[in-house]
PDB file of N, CA and C in Angstrom:
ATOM      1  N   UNK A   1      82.255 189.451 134.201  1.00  0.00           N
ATOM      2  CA  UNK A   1      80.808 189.371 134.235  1.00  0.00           C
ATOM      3  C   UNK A   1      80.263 190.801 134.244  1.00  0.00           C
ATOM      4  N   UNK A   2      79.305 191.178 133.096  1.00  0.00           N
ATOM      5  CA  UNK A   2      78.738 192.601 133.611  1.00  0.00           C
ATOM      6  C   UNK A   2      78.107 192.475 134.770  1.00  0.00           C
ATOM      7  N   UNK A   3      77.661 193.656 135.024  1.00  0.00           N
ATOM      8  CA  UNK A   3      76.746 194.394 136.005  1.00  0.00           C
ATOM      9  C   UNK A   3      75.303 194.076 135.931  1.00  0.00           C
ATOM     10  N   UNK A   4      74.692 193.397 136.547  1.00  0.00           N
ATOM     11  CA  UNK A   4      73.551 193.039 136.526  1.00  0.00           C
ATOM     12  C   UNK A   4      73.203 191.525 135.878  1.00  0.00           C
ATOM     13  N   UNK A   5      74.025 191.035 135.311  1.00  0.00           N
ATOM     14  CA  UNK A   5      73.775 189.782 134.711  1.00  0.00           C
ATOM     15  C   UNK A   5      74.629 188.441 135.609  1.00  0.00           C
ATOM     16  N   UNK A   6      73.901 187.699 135.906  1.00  0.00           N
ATOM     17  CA  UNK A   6      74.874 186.441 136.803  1.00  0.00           C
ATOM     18  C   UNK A   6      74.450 184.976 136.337  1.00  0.00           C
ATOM     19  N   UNK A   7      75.018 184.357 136.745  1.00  0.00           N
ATOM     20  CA  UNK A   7      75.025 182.720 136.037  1.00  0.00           C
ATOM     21  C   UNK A   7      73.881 182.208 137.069  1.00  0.00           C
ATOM     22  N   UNK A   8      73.094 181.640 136.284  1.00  0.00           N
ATOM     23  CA  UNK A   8      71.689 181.383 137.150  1.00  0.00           C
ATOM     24  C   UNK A   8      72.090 179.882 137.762  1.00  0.00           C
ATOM     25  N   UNK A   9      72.193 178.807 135.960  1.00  0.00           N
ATOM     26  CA  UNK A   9      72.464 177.349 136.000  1.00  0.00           C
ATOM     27  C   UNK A   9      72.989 176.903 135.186  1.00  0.00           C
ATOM     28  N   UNK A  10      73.798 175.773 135.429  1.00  0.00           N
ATOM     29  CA  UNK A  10      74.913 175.174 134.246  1.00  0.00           C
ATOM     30  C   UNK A  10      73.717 173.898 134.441  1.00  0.00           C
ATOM     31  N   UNK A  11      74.176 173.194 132.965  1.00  0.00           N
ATOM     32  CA  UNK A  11      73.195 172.262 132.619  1.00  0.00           C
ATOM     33  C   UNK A  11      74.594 171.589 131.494  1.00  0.00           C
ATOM     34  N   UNK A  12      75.064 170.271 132.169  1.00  0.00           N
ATOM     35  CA  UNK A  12      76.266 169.072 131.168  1.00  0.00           C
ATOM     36  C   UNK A  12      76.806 168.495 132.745  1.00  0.00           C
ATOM     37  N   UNK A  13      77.389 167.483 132.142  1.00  0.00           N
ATOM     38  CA  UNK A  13      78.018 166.441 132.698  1.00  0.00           C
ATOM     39  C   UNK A  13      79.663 167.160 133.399  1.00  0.00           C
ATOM     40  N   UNK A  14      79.769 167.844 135.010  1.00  0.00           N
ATOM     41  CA  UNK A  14      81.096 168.720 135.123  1.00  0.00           C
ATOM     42  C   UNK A  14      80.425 168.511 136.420  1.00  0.00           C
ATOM     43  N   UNK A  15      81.729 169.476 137.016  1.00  0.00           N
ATOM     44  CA  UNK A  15      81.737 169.243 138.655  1.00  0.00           C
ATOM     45  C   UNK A  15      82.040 171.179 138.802  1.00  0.00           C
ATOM     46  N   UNK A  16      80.995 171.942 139.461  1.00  0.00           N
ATOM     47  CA  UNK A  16      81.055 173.172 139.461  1.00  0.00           C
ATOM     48  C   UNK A  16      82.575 173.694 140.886  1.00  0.00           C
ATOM     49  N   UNK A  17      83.662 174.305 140.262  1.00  0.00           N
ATOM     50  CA  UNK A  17      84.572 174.639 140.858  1.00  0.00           C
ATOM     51  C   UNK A  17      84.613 175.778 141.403  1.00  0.00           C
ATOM     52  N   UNK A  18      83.552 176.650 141.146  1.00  0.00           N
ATOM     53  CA  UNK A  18      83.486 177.920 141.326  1.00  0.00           C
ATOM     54  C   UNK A  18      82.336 178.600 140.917  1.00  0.00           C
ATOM     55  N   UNK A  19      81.889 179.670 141.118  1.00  0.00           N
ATOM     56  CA  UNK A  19      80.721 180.617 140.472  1.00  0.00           C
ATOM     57  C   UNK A  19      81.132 180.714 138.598  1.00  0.00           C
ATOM     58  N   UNK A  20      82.325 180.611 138.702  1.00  0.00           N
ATOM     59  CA  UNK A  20      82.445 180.591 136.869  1.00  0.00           C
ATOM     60  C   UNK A  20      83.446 180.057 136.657  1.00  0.00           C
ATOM     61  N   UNK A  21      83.645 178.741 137.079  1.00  0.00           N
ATOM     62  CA  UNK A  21      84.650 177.536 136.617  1.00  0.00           C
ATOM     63  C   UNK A  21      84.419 176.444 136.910  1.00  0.00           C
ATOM     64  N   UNK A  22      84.344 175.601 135.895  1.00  0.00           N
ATOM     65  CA  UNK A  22      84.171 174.460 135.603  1.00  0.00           C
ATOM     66  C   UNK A  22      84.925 173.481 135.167  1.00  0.00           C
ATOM     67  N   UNK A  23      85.349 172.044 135.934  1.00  0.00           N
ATOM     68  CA  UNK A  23      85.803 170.670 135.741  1.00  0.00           C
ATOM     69  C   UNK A  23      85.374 170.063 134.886  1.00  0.00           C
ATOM     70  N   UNK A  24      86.121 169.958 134.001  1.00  0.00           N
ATOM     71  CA  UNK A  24      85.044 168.438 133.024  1.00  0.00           C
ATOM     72  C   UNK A  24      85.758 167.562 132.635  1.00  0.00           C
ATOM     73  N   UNK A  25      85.354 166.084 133.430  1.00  0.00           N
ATOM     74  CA  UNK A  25      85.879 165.068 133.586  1.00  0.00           C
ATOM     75  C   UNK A  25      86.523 164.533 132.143  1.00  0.00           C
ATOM     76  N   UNK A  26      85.669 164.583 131.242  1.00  0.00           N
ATOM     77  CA  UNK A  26      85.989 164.251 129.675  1.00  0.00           C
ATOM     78  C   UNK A  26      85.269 164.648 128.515  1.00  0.00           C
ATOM     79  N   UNK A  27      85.893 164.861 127.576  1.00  0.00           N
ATOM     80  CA  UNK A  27      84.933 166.135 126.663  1.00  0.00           C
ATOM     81  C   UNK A  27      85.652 165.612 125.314  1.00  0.00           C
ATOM     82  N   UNK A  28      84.214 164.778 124.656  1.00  0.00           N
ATOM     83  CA  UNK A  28      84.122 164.257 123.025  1.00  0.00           C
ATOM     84  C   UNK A  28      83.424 165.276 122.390  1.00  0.00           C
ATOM     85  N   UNK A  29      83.976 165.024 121.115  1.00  0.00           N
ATOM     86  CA  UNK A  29      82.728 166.165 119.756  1.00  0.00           C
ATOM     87  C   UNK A  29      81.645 166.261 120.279  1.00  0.00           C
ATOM     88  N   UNK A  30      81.158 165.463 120.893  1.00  0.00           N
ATOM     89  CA  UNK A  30      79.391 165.181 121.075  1.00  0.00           C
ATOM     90  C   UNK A  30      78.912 166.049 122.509  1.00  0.00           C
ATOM     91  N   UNK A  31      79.928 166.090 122.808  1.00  0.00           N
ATOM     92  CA  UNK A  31      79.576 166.323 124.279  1.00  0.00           C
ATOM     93  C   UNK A  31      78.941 167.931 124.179  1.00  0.00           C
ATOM     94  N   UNK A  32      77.778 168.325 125.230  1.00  0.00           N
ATOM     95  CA  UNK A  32      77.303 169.770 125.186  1.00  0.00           C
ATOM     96  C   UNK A  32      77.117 170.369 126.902  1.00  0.00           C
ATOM     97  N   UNK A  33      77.139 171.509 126.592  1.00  0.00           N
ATOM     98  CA  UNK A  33      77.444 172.192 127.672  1.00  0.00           C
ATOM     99  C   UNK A  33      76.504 173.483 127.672  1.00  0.00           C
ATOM    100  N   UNK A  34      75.861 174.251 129.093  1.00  0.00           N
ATOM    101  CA  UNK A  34      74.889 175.275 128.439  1.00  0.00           C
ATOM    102  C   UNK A  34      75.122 175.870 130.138  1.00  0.00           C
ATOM    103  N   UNK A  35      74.135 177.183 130.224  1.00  0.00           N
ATOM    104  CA  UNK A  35      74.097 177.454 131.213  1.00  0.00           C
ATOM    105  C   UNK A  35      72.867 179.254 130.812  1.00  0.00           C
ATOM    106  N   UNK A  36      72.607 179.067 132.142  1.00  0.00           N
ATOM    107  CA  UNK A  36      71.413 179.758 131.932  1.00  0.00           C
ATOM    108  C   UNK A  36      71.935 181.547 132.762  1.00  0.00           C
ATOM    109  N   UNK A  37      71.444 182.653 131.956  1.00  0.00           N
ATOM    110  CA  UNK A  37      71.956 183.483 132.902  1.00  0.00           C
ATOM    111  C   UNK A  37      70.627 183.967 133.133  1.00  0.00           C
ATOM    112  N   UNK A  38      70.791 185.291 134.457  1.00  0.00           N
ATOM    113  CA  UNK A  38      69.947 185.910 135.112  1.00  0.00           C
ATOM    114  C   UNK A  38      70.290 187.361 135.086  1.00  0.00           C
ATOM    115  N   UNK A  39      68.937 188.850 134.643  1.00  0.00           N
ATOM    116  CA  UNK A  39      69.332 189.653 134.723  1.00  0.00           C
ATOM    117  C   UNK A  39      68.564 190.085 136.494  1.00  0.00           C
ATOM    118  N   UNK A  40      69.159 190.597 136.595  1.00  0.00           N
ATOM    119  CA  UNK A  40      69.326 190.475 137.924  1.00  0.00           C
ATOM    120  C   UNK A  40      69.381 192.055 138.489  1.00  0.00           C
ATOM    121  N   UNK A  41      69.435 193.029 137.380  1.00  0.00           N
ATOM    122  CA  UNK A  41      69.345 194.557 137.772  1.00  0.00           C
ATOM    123  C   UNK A  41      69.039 195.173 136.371  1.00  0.00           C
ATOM    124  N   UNK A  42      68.735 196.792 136.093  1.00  0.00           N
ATOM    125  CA  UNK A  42      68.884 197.294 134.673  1.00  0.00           C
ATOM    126  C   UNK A  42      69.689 196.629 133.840  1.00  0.00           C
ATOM    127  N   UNK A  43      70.274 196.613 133.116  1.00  0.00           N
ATOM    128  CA  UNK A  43      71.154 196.771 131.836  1.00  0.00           C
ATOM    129  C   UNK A  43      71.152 198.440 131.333  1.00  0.00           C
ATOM    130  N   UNK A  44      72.288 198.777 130.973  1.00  0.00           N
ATOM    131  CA  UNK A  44      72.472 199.753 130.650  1.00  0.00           C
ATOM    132  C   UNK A  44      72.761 199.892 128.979  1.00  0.00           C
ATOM    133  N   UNK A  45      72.918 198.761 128.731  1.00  0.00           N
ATOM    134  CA  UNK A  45      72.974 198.429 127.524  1.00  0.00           C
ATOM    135  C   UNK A  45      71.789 197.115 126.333  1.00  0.00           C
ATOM    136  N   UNK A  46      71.986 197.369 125.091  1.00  0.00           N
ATOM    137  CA  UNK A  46      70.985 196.855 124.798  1.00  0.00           C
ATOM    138  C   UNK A  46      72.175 195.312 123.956  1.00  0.00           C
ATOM    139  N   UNK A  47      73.369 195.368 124.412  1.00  0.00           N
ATOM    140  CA  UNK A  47      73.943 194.277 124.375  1.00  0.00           C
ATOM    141  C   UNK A  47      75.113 193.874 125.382  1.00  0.00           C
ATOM    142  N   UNK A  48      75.030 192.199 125.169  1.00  0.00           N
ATOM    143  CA  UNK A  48      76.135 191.804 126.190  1.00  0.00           C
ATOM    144  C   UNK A  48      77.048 190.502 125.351  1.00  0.00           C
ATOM    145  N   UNK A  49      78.189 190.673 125.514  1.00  0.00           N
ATOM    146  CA  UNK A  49      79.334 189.865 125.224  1.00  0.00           C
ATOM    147  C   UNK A  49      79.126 188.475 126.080  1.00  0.00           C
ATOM    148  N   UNK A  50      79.751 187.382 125.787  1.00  0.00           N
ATOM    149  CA  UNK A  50      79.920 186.436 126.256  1.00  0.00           C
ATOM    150  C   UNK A  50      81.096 185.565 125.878  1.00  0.00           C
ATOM    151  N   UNK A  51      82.431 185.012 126.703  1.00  0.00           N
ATOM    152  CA  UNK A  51      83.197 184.427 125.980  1.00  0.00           C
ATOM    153  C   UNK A  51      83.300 183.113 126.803  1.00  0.00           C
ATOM    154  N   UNK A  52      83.885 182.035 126.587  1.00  0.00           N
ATOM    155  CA  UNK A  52      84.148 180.920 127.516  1.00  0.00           C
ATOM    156  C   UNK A  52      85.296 180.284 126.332  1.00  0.00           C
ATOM    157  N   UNK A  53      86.182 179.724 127.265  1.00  0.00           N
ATOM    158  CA  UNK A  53      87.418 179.022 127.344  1.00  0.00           C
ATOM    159  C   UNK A  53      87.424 177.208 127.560  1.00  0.00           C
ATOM    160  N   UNK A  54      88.001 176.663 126.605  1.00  0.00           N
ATOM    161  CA  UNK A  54      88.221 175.634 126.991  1.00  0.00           C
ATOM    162  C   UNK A  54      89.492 175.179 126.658  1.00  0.00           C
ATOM    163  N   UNK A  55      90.469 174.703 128.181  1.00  0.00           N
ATOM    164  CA  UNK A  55      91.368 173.916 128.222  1.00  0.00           C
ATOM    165  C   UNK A  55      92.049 172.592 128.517  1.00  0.00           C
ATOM    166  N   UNK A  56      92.946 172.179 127.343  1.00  0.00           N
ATOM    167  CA  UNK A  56      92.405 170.927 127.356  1.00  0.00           C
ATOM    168  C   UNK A  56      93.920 170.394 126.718  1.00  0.00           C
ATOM    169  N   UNK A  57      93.751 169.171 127.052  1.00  0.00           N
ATOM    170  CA  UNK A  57      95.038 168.381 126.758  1.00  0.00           C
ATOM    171  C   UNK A  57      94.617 167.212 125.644  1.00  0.00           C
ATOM    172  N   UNK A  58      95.165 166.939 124.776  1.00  0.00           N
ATOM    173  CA  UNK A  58      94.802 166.263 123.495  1.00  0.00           C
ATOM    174  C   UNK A  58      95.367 164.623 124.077  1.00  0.00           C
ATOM    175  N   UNK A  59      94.719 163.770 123.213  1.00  0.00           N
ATOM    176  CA  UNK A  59      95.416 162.433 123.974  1.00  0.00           C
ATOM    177  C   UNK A  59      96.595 162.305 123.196  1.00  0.00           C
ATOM    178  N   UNK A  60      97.154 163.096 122.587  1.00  0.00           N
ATOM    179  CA  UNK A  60      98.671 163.022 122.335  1.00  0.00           C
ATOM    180  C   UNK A  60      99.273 164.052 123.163  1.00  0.00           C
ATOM    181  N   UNK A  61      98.779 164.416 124.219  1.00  0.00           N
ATOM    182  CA  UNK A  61     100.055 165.673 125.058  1.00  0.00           C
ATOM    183  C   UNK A  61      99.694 166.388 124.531  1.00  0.00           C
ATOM    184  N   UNK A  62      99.458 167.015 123.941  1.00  0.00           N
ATOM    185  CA  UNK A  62      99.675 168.670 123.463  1.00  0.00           C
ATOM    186  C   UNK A  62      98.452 169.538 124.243  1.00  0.00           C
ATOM    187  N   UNK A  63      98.901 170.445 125.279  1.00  0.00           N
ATOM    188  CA  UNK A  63      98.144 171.850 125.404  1.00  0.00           C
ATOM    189  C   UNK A  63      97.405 172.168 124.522  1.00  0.00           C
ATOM    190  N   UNK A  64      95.779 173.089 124.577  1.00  0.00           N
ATOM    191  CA  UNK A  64      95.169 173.146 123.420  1.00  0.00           C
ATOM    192  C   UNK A  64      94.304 174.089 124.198  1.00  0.00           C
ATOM    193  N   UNK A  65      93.689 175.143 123.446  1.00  0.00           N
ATOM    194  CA  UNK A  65      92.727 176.120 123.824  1.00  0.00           C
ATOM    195  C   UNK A  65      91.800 175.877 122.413  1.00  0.00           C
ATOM    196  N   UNK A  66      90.079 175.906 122.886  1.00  0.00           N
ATOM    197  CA  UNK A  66      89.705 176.838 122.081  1.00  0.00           C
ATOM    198  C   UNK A  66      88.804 178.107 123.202  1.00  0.00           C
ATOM    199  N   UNK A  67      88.082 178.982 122.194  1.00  0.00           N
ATOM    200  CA  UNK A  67      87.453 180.152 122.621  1.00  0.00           C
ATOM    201  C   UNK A  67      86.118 179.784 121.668  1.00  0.00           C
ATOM    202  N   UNK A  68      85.392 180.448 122.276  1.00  0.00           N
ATOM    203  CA  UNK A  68      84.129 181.145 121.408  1.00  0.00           C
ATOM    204  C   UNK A  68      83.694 182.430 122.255  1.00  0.00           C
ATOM    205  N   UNK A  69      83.450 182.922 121.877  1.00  0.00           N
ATOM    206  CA  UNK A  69      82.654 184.350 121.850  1.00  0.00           C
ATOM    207  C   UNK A  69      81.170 184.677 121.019  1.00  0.00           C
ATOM    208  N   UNK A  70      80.468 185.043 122.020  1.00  0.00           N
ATOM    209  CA  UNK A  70      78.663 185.531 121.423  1.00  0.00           C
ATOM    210  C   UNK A  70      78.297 186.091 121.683  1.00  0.00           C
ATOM    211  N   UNK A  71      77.706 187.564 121.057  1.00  0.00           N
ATOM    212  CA  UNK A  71      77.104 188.829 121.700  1.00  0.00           C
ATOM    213  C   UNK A  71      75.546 188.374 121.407  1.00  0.00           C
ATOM    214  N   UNK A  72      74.806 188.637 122.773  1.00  0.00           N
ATOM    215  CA  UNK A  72      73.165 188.415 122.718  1.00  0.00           C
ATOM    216  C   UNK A  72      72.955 190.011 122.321  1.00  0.00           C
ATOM    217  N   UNK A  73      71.883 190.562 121.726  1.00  0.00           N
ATOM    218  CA  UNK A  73      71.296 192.030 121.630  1.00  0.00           C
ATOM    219  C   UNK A  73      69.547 191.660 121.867  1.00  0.00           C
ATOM    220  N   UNK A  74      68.951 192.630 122.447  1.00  0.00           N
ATOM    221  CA  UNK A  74      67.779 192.180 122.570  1.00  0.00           C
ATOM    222  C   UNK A  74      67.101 193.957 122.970  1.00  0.00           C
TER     223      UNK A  74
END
């Protein structure tokens, strides 16, 4: 997490495990997920990275990751 930026609110259907981890009971194509951040001091920069992880087990067994990654600039 940078410096000055923090997770305000998650907004989907999950059970919050932590300040930045999340349970989710079951997760179709359809399903959406969001969360709101807060700057919360300067920025020293005029951009910020963002990545999130999802792990997940296929209903055939198999281990499975994806990623996304999104830089906001403003």
């Amino acid at each position: 997490m940078f410096e000055g930026l923090s997770i305000h609110t998650f907004h989907g259907n999950f059970f919050v495990r932590s300040t930045d981890l999340l349970s989710l009971p079951n997760v179709n194509p359809d399903a959406g997920f969001g969360m709101q951040m807060s700057i919360e001091d300067t920025l020293e920069t005029n951009t910020s990275c963002f990545q999130a992880a999802l792990l997940y087990t296929s209903s055939k067994g198999a281990c499975c990751s994806a990623l996304v990654t999104a830089v906001a600039r403003w």
